[in-house]
PDB file of N, CA and C in Angstrom:
ATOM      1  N   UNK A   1       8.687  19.523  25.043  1.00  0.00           N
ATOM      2  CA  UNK A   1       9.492  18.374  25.440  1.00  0.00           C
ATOM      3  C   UNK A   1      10.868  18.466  24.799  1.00  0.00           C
ATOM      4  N   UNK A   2      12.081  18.012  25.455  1.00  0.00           N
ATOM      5  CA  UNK A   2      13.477  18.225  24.985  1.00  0.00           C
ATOM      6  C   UNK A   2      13.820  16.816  23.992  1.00  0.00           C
ATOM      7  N   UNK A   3      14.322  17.288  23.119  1.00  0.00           N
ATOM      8  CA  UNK A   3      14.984  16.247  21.820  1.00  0.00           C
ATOM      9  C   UNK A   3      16.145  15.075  22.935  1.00  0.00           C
ATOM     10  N   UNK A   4      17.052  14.457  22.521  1.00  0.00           N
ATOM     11  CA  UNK A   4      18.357  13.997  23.056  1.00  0.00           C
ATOM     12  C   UNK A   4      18.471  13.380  21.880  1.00  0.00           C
ATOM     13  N   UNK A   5      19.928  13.722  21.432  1.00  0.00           N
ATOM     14  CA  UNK A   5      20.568  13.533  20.558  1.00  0.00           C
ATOM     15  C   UNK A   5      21.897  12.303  20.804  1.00  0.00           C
ATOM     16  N   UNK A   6      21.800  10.772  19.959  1.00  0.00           N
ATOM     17  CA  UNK A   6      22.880   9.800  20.255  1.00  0.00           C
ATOM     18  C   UNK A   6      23.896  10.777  19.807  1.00  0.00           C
ATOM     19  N   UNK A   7      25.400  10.405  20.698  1.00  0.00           N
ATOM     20  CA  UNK A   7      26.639  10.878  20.610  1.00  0.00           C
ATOM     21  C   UNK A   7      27.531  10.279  19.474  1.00  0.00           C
ATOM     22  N   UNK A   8      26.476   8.539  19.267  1.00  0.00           N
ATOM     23  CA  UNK A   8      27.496   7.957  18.629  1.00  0.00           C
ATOM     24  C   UNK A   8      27.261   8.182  16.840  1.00  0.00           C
ATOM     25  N   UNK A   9      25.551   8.256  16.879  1.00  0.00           N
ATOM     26  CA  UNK A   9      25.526   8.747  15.081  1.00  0.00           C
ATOM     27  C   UNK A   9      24.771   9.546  14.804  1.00  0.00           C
ATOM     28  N   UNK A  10      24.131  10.091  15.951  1.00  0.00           N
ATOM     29  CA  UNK A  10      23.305  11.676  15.474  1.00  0.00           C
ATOM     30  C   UNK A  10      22.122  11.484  15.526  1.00  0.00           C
ATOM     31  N   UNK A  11      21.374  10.304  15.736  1.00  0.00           N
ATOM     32  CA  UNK A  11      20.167  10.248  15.900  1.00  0.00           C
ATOM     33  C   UNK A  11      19.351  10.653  16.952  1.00  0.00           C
ATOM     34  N   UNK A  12      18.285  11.758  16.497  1.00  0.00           N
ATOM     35  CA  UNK A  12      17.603  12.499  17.448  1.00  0.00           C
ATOM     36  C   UNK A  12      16.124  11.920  18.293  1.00  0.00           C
ATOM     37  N   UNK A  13      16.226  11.307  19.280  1.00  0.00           N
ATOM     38  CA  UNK A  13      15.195  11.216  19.624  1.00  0.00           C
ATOM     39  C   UNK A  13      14.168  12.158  19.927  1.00  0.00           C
ATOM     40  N   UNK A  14      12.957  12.276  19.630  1.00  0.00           N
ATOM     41  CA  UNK A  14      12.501  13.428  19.926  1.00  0.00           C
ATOM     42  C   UNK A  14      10.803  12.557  20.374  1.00  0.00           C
ATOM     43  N   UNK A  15      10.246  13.479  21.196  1.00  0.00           N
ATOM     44  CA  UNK A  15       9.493  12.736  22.561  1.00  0.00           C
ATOM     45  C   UNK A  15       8.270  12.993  21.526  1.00  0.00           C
ATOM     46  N   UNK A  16       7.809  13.877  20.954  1.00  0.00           N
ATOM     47  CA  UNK A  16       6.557  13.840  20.215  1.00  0.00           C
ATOM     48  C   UNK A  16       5.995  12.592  19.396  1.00  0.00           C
ATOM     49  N   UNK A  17       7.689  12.184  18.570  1.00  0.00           N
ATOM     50  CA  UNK A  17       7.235  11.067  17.863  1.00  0.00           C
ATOM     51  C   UNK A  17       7.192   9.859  18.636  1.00  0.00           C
ATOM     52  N   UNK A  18       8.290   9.781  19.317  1.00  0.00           N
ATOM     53  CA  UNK A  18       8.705   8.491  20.020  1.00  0.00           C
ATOM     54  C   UNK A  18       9.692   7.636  18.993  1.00  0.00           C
ATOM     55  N   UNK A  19       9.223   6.338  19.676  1.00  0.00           N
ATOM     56  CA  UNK A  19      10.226   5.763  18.551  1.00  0.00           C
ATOM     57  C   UNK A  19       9.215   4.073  18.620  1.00  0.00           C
ATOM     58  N   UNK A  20       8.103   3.997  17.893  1.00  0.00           N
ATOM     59  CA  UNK A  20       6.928   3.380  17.487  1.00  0.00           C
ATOM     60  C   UNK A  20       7.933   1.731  17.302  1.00  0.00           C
ATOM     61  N   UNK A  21       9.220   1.756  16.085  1.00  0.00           N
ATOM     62  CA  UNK A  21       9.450   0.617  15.845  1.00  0.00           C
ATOM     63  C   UNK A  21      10.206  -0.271  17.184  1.00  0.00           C
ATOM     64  N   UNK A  22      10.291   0.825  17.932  1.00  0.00           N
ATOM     65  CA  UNK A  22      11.331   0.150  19.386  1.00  0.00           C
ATOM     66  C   UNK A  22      10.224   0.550  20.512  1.00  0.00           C
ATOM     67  N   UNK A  23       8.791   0.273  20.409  1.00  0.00           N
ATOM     68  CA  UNK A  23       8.469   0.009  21.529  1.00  0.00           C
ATOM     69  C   UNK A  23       7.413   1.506  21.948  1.00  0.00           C
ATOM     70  N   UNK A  24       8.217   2.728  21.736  1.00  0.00           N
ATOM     71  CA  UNK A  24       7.668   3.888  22.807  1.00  0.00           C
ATOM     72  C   UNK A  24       6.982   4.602  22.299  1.00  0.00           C
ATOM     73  N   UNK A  25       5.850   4.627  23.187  1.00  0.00           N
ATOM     74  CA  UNK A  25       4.880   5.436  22.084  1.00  0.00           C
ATOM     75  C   UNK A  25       4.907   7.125  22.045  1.00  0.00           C
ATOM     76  N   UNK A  26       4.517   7.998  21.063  1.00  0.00           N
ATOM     77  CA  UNK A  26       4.988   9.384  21.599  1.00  0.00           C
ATOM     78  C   UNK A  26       3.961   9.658  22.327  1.00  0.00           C
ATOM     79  N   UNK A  27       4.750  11.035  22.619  1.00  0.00           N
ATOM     80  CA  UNK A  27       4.505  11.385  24.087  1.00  0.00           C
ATOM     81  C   UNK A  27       5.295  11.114  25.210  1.00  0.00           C
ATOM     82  N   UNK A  28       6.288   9.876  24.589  1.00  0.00           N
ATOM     83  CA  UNK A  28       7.586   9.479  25.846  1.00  0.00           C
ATOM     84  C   UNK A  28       8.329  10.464  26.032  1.00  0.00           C
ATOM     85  N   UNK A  29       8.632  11.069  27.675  1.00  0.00           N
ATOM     86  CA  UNK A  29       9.893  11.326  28.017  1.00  0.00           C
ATOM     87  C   UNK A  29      10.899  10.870  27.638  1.00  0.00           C
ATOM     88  N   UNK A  30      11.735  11.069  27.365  1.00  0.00           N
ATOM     89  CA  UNK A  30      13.173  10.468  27.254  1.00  0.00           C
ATOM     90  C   UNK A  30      13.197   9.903  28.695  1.00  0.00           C
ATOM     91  N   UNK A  31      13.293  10.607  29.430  1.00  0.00           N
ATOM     92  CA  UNK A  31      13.727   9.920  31.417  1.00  0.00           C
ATOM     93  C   UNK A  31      12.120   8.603  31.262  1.00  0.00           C
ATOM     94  N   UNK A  32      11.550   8.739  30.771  1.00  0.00           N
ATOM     95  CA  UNK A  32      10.320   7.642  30.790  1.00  0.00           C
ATOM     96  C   UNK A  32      10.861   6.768  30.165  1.00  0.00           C
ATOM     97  N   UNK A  33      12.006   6.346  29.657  1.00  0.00           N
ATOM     98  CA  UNK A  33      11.694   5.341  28.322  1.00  0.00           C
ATOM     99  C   UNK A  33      13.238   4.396  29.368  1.00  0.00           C
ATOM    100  N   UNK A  34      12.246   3.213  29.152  1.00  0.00           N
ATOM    101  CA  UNK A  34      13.295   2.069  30.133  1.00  0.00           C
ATOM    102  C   UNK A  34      14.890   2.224  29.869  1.00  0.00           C
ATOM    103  N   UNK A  35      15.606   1.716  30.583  1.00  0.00           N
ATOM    104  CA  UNK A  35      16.954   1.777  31.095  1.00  0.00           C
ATOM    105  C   UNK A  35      17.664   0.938  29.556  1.00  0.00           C
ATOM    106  N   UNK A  36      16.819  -0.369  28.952  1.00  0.00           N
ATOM    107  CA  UNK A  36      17.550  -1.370  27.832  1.00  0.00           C
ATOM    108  C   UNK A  36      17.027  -0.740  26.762  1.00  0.00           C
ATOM    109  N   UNK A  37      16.533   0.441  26.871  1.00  0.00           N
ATOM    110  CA  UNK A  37      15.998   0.856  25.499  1.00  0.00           C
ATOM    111  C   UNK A  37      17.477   1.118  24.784  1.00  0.00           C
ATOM    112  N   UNK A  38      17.220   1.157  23.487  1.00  0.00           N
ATOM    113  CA  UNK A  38      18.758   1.465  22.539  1.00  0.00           C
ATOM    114  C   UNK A  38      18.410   2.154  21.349  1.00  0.00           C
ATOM    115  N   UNK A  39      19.447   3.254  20.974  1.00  0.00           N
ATOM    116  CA  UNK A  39      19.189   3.482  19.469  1.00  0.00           C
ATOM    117  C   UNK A  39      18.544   3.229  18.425  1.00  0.00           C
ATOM    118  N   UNK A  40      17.772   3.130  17.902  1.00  0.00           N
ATOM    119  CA  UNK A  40      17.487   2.315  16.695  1.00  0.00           C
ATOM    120  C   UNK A  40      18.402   2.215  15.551  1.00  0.00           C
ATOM    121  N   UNK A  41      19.188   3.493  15.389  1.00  0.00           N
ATOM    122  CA  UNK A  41      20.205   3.161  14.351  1.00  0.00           C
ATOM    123  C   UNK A  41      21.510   2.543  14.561  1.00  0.00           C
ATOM    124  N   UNK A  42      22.197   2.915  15.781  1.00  0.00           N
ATOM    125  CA  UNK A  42      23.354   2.028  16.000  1.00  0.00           C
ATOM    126  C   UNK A  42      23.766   1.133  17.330  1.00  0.00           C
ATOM    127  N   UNK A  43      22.342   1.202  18.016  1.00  0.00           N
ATOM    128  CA  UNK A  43      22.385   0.186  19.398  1.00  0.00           C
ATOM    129  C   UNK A  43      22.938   0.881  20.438  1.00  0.00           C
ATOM    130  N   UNK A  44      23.689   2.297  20.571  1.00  0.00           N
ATOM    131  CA  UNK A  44      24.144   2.687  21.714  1.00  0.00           C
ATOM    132  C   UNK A  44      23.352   2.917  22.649  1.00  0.00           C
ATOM    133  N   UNK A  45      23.497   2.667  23.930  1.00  0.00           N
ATOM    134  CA  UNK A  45      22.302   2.526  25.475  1.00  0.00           C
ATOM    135  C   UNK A  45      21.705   4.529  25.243  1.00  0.00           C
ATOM    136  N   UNK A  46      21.078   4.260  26.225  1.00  0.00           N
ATOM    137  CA  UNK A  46      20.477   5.325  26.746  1.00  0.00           C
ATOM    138  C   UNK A  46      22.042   6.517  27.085  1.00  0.00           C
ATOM    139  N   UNK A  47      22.479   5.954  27.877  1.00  0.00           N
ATOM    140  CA  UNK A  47      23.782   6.871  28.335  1.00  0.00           C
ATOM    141  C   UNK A  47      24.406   7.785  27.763  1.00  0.00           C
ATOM    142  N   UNK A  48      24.440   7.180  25.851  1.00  0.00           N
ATOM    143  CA  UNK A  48      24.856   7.472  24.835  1.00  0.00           C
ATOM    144  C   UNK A  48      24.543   9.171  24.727  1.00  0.00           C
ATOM    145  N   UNK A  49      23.250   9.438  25.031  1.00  0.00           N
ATOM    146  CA  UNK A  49      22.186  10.300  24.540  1.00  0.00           C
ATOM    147  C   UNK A  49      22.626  11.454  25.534  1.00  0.00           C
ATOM    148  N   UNK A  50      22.789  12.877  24.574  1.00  0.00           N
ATOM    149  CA  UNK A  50      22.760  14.028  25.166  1.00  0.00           C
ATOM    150  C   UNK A  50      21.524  14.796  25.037  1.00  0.00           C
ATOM    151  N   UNK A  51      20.718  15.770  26.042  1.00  0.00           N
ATOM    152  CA  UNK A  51      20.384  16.180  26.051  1.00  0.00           C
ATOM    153  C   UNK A  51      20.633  17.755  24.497  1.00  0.00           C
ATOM    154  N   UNK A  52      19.553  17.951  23.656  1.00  0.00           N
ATOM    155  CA  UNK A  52      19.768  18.781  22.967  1.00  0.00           C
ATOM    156  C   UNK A  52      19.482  20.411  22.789  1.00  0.00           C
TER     157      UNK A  52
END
């Protein structure tokens, strides 16, 4: 599964873990994870996020 990395502070999402305190459990796609999902560290949208 591919990481995506926020543009705005470096935080790596990565699909194995997910991101448990915001909702997604791992195993999430990145393209799986809703449209209002946000950063956990600095709130930037989904959009934010590059592929890594």
């Amino acid at each position: 599964m591919e990481k995506w990395k926020c543009t705005v502070c470096g935080y790596v999402y990565d699909p194995t873990v997910g991101d448990p305190d915001g909702g997604i459990a791992p195993g999430t796609k990145f393209e799986n994870i809703p449209d209002e999902w946000v950063c956990p560290i600095c709130g930037a949208g989904k959009d934010m996020f590059e592929k890594e």
